[in-house]
N, C-alpha and C. Protein backbone atom coordinates (compact mmCIF):
# COMPACT_ATOMS: atom_id res chain seq x y z
N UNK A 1 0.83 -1.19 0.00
CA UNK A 1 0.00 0.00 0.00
C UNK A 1 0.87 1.26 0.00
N UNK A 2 1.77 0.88 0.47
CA UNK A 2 3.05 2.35 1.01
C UNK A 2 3.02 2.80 -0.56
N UNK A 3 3.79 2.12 -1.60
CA UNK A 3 4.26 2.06 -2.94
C UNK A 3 3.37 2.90 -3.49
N UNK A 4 2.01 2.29 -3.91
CA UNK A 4 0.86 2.41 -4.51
C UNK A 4 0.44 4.05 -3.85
N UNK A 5 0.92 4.78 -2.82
CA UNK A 5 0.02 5.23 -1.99
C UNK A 5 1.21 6.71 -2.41
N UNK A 6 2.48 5.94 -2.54
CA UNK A 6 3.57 7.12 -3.08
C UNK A 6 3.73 7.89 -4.16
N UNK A 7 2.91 6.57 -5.13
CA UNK A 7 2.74 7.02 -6.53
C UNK A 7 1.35 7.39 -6.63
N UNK A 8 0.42 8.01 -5.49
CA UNK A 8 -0.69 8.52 -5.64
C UNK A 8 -1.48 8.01 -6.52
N UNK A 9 -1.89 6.27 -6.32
CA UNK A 9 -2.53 5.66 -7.09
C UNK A 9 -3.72 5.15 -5.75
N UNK A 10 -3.53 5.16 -4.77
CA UNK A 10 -4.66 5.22 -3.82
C UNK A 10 -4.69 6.19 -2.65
N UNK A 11 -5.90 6.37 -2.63
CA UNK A 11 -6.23 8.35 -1.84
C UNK A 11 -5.55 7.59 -0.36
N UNK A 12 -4.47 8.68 0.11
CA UNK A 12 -4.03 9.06 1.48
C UNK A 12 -4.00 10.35 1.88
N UNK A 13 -3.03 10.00 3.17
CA UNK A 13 -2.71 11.54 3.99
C UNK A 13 -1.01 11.16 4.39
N UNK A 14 -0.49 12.20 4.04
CA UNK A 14 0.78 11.99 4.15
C UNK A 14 1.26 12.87 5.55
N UNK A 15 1.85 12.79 6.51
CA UNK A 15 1.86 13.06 7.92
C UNK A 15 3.75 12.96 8.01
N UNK A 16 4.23 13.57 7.30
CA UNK A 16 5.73 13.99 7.49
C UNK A 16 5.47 12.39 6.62
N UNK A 17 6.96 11.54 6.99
CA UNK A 17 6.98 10.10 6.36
C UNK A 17 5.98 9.16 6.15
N UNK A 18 4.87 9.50 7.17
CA UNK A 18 3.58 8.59 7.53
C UNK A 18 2.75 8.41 7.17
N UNK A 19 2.24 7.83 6.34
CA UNK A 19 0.39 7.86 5.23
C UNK A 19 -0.62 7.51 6.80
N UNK A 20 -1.57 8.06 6.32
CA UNK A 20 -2.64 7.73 7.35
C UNK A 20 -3.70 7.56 5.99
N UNK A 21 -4.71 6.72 6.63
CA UNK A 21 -5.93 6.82 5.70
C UNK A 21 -7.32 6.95 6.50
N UNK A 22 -7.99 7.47 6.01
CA UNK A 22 -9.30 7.88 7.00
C UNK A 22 -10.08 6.68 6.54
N UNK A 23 -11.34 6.89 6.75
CA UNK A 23 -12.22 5.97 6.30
C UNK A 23 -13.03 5.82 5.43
N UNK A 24 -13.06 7.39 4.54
CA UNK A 24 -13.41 7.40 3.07
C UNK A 24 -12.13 6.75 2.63
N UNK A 25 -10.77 6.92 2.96
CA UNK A 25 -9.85 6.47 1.78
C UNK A 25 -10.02 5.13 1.82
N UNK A 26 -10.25 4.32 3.17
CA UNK A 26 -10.51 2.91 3.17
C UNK A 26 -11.65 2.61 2.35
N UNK A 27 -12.63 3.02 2.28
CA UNK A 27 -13.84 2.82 1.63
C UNK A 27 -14.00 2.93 -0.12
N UNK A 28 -13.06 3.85 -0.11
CA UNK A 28 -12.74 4.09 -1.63
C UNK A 28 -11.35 3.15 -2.28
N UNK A 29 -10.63 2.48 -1.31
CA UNK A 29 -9.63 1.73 -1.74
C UNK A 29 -10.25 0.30 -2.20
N UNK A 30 -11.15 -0.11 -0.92
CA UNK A 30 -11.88 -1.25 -0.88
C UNK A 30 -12.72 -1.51 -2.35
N UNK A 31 -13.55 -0.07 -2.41
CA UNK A 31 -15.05 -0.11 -3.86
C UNK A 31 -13.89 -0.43 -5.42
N UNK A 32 -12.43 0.04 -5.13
CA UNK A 32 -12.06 0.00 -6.16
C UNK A 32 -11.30 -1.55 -6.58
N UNK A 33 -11.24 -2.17 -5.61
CA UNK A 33 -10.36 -3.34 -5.41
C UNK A 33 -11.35 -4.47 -6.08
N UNK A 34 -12.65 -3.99 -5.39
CA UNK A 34 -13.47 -4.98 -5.37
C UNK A 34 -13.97 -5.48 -6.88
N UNK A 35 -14.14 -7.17 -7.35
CA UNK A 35 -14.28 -7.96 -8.36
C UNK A 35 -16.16 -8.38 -7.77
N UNK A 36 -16.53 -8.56 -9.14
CA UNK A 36 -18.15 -8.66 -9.35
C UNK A 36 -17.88 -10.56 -9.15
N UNK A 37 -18.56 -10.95 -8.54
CA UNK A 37 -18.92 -12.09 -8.06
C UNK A 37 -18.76 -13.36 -9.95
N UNK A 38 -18.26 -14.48 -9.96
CA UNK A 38 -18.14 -14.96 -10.78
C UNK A 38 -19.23 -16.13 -11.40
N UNK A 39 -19.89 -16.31 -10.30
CA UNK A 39 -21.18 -17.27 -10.62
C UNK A 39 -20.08 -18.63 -10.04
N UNK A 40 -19.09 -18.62 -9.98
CA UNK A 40 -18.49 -20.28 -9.35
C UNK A 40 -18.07 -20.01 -8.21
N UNK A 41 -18.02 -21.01 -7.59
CA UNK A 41 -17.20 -21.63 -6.74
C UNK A 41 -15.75 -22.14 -7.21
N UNK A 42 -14.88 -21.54 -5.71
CA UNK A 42 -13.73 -22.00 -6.06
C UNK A 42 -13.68 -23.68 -6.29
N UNK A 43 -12.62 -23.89 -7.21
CA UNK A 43 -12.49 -25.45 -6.87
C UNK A 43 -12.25 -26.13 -5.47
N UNK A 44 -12.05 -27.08 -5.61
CA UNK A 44 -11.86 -27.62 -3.72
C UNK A 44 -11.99 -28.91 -4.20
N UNK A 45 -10.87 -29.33 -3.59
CA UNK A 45 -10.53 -30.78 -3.50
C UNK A 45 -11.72 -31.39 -2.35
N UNK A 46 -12.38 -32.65 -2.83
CA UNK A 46 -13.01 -33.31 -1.42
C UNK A 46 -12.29 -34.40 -1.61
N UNK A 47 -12.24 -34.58 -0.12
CA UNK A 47 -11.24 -35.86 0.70
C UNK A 47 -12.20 -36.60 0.60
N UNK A 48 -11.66 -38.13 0.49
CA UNK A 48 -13.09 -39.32 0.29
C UNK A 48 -12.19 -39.97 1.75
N UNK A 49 -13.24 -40.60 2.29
CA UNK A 49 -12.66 -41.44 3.27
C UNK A 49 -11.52 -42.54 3.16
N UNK A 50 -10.23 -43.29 3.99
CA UNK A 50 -9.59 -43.70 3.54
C UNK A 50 -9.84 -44.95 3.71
N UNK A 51 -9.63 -45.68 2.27
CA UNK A 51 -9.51 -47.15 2.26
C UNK A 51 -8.64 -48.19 3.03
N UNK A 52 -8.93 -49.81 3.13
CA UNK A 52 -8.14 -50.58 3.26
C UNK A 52 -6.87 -50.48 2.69
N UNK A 53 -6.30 -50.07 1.85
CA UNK A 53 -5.14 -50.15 1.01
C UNK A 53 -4.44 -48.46 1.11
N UNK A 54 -5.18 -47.35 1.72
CA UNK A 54 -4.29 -46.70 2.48
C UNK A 54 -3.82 -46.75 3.17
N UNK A 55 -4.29 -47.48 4.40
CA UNK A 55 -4.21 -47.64 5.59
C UNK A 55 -2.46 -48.31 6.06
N UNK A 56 -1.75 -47.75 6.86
CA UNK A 56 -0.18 -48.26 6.66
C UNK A 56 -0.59 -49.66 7.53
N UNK A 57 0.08 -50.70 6.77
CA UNK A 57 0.16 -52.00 7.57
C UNK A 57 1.77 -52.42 8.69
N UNK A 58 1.19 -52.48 9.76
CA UNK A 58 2.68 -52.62 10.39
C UNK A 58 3.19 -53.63 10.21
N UNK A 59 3.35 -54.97 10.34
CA UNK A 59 3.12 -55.89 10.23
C UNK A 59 3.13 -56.81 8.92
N UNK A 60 3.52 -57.73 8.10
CA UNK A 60 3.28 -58.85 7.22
C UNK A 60 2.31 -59.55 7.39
N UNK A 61 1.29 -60.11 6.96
CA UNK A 61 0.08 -61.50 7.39
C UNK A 61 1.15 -62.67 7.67
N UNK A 62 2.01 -62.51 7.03
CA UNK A 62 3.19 -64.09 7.22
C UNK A 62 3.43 -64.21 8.98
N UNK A 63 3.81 -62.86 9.16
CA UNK A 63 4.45 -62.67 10.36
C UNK A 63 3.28 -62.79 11.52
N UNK A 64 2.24 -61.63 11.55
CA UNK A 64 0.52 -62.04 12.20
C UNK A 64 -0.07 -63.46 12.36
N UNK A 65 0.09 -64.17 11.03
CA UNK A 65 -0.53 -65.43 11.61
C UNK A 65 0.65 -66.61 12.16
N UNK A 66 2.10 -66.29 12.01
CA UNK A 66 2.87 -66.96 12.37
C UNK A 66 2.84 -66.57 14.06
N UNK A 67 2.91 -65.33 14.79
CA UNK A 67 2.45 -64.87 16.15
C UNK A 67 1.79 -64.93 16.82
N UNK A 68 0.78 -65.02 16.09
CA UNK A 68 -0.95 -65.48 16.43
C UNK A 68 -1.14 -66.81 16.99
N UNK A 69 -0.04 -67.73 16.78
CA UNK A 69 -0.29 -69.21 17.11
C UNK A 69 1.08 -69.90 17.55
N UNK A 70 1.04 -69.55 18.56
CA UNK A 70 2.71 -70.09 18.91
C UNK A 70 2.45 -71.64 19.41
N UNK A 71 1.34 -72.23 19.45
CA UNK A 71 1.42 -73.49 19.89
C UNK A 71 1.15 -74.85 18.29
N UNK A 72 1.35 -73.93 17.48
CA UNK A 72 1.16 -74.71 16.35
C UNK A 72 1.92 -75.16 15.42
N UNK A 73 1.51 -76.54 15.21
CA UNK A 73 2.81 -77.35 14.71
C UNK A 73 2.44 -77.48 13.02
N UNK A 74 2.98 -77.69 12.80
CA UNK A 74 2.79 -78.09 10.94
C UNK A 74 3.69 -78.73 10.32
């Protein structure tokens, strides 16, 4: 805003080094900034819930069902 405000491209008050802006200049910075509505919505990612096959496995099934049964012979 400093820049813009040096090159008297948006209404201030200059106070020795210091811009001040009242609340017409806010009001008039804002009306000029402002974009007319686009009819969309931004995009946006939706998150889907996470599957079996995201899910981190700690573990091997080799190793689980080999632990799972320590009294078993084969």
């Amino acid at each position: 805003m400093r820049r813009r405000a040096g090159r008297r491209q948006i209404p201030c008050t200059f106070l020795g080094k210091h811009l001040r802006f009242s609340a017409t200049d806010l009001a008039t910075i804002i009306a000029a900034a402002a974009q007319p509505p686009t009819g969309r919505r931004p995009n946006r990612r939706h998150r889907r819930p996470p599957t079996d096959t995201d899910l981190p496995h700690t573990k091997s099934h080799a190793s689980i069902t080999d632990a799972s049964h320590p009294h078993r012979t084969e």
